[in-house]
Protein backbone atom coordinates (compact mmCIF):
# COMPACT_ATOMS: atom_id res chain seq x y z
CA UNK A 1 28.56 71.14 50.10
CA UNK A 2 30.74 68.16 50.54
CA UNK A 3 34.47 67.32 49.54
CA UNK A 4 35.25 63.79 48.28
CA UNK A 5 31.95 62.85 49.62
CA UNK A 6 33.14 62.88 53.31
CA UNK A 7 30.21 63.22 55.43
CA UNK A 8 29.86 65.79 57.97
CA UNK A 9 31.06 63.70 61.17
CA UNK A 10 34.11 62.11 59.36
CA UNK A 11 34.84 65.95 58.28
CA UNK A 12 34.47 67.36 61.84
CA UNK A 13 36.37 64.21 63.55
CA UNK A 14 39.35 65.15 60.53
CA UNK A 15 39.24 68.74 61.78
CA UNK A 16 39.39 68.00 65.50
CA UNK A 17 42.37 65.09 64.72
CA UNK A 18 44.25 67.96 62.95
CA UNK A 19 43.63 70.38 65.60
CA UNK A 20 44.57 68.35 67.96
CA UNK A 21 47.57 67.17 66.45
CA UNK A 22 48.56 71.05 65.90
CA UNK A 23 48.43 71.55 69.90
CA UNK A 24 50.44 68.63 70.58
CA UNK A 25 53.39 69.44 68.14
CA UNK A 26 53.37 72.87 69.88
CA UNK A 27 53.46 71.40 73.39
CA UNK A 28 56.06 69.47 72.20
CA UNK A 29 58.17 72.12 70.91
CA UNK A 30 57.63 74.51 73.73
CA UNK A 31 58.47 71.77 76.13
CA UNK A 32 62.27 70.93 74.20
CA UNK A 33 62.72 74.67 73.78
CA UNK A 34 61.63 75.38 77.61
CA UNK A 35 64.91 72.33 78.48
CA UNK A 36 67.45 74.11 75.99
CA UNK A 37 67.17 77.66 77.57
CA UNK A 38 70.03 79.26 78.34
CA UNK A 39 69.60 81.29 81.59
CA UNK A 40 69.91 84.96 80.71
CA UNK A 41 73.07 86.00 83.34
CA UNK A 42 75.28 83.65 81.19
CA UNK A 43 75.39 85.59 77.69
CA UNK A 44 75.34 89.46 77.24
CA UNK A 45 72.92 91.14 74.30
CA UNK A 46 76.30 91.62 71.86
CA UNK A 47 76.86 87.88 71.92
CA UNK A 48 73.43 87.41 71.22
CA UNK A 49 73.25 89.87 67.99
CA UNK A 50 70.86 92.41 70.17
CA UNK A 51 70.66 96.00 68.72
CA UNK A 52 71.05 98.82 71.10
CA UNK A 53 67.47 100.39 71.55
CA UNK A 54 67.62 104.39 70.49
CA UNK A 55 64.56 106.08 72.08
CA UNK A 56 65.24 108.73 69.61
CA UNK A 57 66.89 109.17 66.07
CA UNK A 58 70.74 109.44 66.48
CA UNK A 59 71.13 112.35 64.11
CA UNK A 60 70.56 115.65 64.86
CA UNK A 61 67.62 116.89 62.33
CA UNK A 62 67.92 119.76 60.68
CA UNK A 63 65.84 122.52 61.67
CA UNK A 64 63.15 123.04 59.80
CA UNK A 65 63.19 126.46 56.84
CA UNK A 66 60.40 128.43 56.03
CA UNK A 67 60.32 129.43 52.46
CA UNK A 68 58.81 132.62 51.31
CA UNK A 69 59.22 132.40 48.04
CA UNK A 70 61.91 135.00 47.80
């Protein structure tokens, strides 16, 4: 099935322009992002807004109670 009667090469030249243009834009942006990087000795995780990692839940749970229907 066709779109606006676009043949099948014009359709497949559109999608590799688009792809194409896709990749570049990300090159791009990796490349300005890659120059702005701030190297990692200069600024400590609480300037940066990191939250401290808990490997477990701060709060004590309660321990579970077993109810015999008394």
């Amino acid at each position: 099935m066709t779109t606006l009667v676009i043949s099948p090469r014009q359709r497949l030249l559109n999608r590799v322009g688009f792809y194409l243009g896709v990749l570049l834009l990300l090159w791009a942006m990796g490349r300005l992002d890659a120059s702005r990087t701030v190297p990692a000795a200069e600024w400590t995780d609480e300037e940066l807004g990191v939250a401290r990692a808990y490997i477990a839940s701060p709060v004590w749970p309660d321990p579970a109670t077993r109810s015999l229907g008394r």
